[in-house]
Protein backbone atom coordinates (compact mmCIF):
# COMPACT_ATOMS: atom_id res chain seq x y z
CA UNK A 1 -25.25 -5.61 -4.13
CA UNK A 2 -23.48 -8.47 -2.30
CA UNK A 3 -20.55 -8.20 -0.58
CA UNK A 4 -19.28 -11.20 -2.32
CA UNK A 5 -18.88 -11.58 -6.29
CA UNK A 6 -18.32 -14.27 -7.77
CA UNK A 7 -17.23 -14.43 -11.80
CA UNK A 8 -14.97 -17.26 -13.36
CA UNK A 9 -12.99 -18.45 -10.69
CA UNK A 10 -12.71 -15.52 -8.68
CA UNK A 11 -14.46 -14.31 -5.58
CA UNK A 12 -14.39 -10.66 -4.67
CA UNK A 13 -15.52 -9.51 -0.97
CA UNK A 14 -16.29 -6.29 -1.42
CA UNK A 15 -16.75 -5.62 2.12
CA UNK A 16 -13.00 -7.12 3.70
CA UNK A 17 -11.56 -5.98 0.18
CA UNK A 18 -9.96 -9.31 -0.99
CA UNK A 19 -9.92 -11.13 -4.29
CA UNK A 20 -9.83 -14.51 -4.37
CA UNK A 21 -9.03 -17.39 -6.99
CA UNK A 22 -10.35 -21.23 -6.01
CA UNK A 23 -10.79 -20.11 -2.05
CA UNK A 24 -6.72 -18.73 -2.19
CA UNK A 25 -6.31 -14.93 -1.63
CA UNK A 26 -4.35 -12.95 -4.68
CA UNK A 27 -2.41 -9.72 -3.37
CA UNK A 28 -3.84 -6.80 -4.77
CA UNK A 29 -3.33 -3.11 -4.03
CA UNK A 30 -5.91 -0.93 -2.86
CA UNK A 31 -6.26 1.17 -6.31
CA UNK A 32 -6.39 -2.16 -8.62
CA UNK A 33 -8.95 -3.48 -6.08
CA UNK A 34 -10.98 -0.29 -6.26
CA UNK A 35 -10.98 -0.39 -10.12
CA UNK A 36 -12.73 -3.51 -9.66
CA UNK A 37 -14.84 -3.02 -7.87
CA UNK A 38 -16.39 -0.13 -9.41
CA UNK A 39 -16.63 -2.64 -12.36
CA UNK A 40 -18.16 -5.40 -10.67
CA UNK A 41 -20.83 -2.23 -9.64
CA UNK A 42 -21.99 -1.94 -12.58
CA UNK A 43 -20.94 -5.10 -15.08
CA UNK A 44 -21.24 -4.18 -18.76
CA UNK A 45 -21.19 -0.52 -18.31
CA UNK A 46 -18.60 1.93 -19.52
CA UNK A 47 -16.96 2.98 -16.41
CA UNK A 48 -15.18 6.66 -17.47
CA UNK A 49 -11.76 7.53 -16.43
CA UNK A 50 -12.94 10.54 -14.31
CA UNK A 51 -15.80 8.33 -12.28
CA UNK A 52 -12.28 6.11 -11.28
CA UNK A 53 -10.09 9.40 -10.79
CA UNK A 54 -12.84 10.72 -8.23
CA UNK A 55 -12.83 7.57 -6.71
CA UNK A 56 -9.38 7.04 -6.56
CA UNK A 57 -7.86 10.18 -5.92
CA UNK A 58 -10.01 12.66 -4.12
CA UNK A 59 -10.21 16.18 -4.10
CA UNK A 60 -6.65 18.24 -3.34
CA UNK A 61 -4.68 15.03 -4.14
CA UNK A 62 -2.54 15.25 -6.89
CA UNK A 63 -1.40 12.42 -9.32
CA UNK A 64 0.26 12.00 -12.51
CA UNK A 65 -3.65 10.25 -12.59
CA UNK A 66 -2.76 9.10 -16.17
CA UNK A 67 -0.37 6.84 -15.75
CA UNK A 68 -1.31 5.85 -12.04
CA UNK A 69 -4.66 4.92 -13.50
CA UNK A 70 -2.91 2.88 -16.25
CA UNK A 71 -0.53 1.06 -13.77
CA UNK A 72 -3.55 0.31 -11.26
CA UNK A 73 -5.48 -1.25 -14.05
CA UNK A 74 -2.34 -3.07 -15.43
CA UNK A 75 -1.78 -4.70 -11.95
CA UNK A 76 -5.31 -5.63 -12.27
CA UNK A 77 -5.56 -7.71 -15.63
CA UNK A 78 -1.95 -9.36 -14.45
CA UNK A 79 -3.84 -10.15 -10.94
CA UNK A 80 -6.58 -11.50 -13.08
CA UNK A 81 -4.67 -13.49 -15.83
CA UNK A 82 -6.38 -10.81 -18.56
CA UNK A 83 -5.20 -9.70 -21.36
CA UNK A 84 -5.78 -6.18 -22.67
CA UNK A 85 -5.34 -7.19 -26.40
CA UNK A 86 -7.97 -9.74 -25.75
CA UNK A 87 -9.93 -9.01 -22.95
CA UNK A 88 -11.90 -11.70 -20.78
CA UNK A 89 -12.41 -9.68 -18.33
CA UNK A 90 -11.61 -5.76 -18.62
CA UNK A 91 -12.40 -4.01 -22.01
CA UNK A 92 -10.75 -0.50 -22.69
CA UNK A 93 -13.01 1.71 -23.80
CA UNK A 94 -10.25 4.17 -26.07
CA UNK A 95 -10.13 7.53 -24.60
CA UNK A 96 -13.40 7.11 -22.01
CA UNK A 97 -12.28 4.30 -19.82
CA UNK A 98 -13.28 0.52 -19.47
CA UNK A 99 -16.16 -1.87 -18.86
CA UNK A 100 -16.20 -5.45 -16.88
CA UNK A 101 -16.96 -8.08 -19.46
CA UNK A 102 -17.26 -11.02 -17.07
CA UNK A 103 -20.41 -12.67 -16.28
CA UNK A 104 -21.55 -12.63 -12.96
CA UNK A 105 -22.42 -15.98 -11.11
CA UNK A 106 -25.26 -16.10 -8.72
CA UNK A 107 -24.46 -15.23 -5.24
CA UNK A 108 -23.64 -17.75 -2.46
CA UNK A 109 -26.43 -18.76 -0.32
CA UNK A 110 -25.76 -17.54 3.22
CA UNK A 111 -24.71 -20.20 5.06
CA UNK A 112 -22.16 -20.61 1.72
CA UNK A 113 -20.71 -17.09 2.38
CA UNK A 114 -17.35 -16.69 4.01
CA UNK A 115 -17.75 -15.62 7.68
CA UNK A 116 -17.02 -11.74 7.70
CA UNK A 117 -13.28 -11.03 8.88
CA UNK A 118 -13.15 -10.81 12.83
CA UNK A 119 -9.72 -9.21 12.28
CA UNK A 120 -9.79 -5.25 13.42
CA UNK A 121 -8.25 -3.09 10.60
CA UNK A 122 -5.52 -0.34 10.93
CA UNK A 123 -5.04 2.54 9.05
CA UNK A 124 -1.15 3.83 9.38
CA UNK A 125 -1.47 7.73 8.44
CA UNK A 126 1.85 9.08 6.52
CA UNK A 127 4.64 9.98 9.02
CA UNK A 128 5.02 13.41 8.97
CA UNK A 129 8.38 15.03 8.43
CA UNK A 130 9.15 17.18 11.71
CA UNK A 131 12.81 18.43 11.02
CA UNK A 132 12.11 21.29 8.86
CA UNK A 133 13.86 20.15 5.85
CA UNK A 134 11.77 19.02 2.61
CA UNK A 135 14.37 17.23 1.68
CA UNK A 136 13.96 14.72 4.42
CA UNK A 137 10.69 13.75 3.36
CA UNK A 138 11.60 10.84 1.53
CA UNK A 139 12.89 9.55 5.20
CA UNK A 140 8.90 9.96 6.75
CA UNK A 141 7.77 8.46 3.72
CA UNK A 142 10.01 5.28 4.06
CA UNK A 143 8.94 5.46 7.64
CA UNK A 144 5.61 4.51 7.00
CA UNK A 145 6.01 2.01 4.28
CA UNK A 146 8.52 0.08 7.06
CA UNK A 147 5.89 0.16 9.29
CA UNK A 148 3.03 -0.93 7.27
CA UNK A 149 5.23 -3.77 5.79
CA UNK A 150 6.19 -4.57 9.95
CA UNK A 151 2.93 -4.59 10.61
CA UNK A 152 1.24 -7.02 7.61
CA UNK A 153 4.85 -9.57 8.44
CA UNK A 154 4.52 -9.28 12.37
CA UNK A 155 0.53 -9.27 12.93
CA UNK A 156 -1.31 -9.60 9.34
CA UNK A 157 -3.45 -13.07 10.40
CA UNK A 158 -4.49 -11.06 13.15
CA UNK A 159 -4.70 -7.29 12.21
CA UNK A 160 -6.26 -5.81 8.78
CA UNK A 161 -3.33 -3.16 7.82
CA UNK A 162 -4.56 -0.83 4.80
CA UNK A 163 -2.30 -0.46 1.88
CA UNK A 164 0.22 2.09 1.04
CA UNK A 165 -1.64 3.82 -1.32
CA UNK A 166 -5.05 4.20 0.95
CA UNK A 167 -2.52 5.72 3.89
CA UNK A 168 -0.99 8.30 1.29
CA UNK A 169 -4.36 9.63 0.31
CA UNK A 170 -4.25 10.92 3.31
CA UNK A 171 -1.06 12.91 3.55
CA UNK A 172 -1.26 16.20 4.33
CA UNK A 173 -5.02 16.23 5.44
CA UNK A 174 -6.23 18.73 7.43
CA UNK A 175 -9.43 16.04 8.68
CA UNK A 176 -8.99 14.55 12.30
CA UNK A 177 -8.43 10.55 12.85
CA UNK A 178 -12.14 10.15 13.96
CA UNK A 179 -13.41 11.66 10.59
CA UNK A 180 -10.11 9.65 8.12
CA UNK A 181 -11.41 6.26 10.85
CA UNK A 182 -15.14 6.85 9.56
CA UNK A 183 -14.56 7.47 5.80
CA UNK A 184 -11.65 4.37 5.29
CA UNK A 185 -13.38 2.10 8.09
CA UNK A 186 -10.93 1.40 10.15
CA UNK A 187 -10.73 0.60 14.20
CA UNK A 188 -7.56 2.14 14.88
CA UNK A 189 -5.55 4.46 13.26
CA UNK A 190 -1.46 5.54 13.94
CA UNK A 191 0.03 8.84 13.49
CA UNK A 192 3.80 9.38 14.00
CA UNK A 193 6.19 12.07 13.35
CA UNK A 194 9.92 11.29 12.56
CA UNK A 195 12.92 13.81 12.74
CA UNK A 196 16.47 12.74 11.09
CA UNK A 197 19.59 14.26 12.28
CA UNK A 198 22.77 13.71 10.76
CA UNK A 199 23.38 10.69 13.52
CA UNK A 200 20.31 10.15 15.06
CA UNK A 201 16.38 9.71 14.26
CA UNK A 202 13.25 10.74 17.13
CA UNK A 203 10.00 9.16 16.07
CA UNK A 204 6.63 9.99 18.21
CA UNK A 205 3.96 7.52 17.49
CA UNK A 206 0.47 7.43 18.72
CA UNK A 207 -2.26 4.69 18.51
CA UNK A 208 -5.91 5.59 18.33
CA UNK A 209 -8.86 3.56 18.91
CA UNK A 210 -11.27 5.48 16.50
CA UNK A 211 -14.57 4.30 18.54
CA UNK A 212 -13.97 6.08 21.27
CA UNK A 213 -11.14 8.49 20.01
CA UNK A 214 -8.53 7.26 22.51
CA UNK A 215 -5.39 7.24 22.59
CA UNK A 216 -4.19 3.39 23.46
CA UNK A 217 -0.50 3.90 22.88
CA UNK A 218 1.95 7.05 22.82
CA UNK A 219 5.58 6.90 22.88
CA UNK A 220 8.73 8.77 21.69
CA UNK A 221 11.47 6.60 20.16
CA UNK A 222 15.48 7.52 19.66
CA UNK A 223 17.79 5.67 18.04
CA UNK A 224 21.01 6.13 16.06
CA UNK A 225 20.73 5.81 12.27
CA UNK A 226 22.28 2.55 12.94
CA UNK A 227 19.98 1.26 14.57
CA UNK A 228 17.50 1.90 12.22
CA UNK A 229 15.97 -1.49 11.80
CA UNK A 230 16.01 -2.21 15.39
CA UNK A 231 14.43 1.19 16.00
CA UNK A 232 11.24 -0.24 13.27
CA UNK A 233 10.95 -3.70 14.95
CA UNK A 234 10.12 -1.33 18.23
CA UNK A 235 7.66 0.44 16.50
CA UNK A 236 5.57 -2.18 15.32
CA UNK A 237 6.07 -4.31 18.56
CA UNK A 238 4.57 -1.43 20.09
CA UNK A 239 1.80 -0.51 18.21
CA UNK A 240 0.90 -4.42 18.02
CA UNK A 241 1.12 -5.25 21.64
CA UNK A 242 -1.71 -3.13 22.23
CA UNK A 243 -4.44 -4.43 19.89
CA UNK A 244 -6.17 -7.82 20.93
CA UNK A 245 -4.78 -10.43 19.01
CA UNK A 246 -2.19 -8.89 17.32
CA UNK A 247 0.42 -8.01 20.23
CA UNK A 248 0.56 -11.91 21.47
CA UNK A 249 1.07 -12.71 17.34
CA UNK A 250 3.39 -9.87 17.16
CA UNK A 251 5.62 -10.83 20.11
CA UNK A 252 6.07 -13.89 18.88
CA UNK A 253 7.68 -13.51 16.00
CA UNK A 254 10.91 -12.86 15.53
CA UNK A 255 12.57 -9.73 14.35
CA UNK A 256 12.99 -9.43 10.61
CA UNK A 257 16.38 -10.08 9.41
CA UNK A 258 18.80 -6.72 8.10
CA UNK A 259 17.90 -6.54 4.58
CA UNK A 260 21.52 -4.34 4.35
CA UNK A 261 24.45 -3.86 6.14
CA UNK A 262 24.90 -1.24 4.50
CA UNK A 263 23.17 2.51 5.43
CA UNK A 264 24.29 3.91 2.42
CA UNK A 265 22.82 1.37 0.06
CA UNK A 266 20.02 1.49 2.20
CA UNK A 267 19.42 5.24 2.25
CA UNK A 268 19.87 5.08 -1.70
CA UNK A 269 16.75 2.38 -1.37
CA UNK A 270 14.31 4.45 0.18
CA UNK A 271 15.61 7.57 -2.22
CA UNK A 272 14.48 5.37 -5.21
CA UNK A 273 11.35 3.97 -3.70
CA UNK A 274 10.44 7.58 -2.85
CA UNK A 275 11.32 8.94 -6.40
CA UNK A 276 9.62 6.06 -8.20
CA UNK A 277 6.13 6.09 -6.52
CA UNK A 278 6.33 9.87 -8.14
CA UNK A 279 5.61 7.65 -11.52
CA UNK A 280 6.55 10.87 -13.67
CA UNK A 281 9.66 10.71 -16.40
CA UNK A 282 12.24 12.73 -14.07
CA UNK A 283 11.16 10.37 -10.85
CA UNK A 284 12.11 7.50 -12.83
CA UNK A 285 14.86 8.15 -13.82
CA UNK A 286 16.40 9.34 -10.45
CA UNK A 287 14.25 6.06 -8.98
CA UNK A 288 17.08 4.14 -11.50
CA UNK A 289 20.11 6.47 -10.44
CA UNK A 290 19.27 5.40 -6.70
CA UNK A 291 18.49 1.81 -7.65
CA UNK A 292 21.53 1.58 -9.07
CA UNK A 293 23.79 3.32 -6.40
CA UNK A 294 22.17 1.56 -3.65
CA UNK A 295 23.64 -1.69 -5.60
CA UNK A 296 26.60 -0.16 -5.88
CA UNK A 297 26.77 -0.34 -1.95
CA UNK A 298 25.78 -3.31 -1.59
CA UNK A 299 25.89 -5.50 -4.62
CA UNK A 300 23.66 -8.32 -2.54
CA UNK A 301 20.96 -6.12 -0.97
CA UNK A 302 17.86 -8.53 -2.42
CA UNK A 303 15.42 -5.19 -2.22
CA UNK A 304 16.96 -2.84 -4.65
CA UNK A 305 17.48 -5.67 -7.06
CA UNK A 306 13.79 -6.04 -6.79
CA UNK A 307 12.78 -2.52 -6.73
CA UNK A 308 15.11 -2.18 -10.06
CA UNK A 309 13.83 -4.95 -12.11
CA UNK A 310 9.94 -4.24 -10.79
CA UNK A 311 11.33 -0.22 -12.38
CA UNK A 312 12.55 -2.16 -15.79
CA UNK A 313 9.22 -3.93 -15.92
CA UNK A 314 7.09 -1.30 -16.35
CA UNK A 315 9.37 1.03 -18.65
CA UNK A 316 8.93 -2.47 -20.68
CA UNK A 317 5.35 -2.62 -19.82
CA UNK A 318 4.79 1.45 -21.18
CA UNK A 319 7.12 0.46 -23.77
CA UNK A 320 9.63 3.04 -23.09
CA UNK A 321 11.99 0.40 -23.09
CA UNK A 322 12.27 -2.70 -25.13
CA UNK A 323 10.25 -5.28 -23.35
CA UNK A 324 13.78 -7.79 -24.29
């Protein structure tokens, strides 16, 4: 089909993976945006729950795929203004899974088309937890959604970054950067390892130019916890300066402000965020716990007053809370 769908007042390029309302781009995940588009694939069919779980999740990774599968598709109808008691757009199907009820509007003639995005794409692999101790692992996870979030601030006009949640499909796979740069589409892929001490963290990090399988950029950071958000604005400068177009974007912006003064609260942040993406009942609830101690650190630290009210949305949302 074409790369870009149009229904309502939405545009969907299937192809640079962006949704669109009136021309302006809506922010939406990479799971949400794969739901619909294996809609849009086939409008009017039943689309089963295990067609998006294959899709989704592949083989050896392993979900709580119920309620990930739920939240995707809830961040989807909010994306899209639908409702789920009375669908425009995305019917539940009870028990098999959901079909796109939209009508489809002709395609744009080719000179109408957008031009297709000149801007490379990066794939940031999970950081990989190098000190030995499991219980660090929360610390290479947090790693990588820094960086990712650097990145998209720093260079995203200029550089294609792929979501959280299409890097952690990855974690743990045994498959080399070529073969992950082939199957996600990507130009250039980083790989990093990070190793806390008690004062002190090393990060390697290597950038790959999947075309020719080269490595453009290798270097071994180390920094005192302190310096931890110093140590991230390296990083990304880093990886940045050697893309075209991104390291001159990159360079000149300027570094992002210290969301916390505080490493405690800020330590207690990434616990939670860890914990939470687990989306399981005990997760949750030590997501809240760290929420709520990371507050207790820092009463002002905007980002765990954010991740704790996005938390209290959804138990509303699930109604495992009242929504009041």
């Amino acid at each position: 089909m074409s790369r870009i769908v149009r229904f309502d007042r939405f545009e969907v390029d299937l192809a640079a993976g962006e949704l669109r309302k009136r021309g302006i781009r809506i922010r939406l995940r990479e799971q949400p945006f794969q739901v619909l588009a294996s809609m849009l694939e086939r409008p009017g069919e039943v689309i089963t729950r295990e067609e998006l779980h294959r899709r989704l999740w592949p083989e050896g990774v392993f979900v709580d795929f119920d309620n990930s599968l739920n939240i995707a598709v809830a961040r989807l109808r909010a994306a899209l203004g639908d409702s789920a008691d009375s669908p425009r757009f995305i019917e539940t199907i009870p028990r098999r899974g959901y079909r796109f009820l939209g009508k489809l509007l002709p395609s744009p003639s080719v000179t109408a088309q957008a031009p297709p995005s000149s801007r490379p794409r990066l794939l940031v692999l999970p950081f990989v937890n190098s000190s030995g101790d499991i219980s660090q692992e929360y610390f290479s996870d947090a790693m990588t959604d820094e960086i990712i979030t650097a990145l998209v601030s720093a260079a995203g006009e200029h550089l294609a970054v792929m979501a959280r949640t299409t890097a952690m499909r990855c974690k743990g796979s045994r498959k080399g950067a070529a073969q992950i740069a082939r199957e996600v589409r990507v130009d250039y892929i980083v790989e990093g390892t990070v190793r806390r001490g008690e004062e002190q963290v090393v990060v390697n990090v290597q950038l790959i130019e999947a075309a020719g399988e080269t490595h453009l950029f290798a270097r071994r950071y180390e920094a005192k916890l302190a310096d931890i958000f110093q140590l991230q604005d390296s990083i990304t400068h880093g990886i940045a300066a050697h893309i075209p177009s991104a390291g001159d974007a990159a360079c000149g912006r300027q570094p992002r402000r210290r969301p916390t003064e505080s490493l405690a609260a800020y330590n207690e942040y990434i616990q939670a965020k860890y914990e939470m993406w687990k989306w399981t009942p005990d997760g949750i609830a030590r997501a809240r716990r760290h929420f709520e101690a990371a507050l207790g650190c820092d009463p002002h630290f905007a980002l765990a007053c954010d991740g704790l009210a996005n938390l209290y949305g959804y138990l509303g949302m699930w109604e495992f809370l009242p929504p009041d």
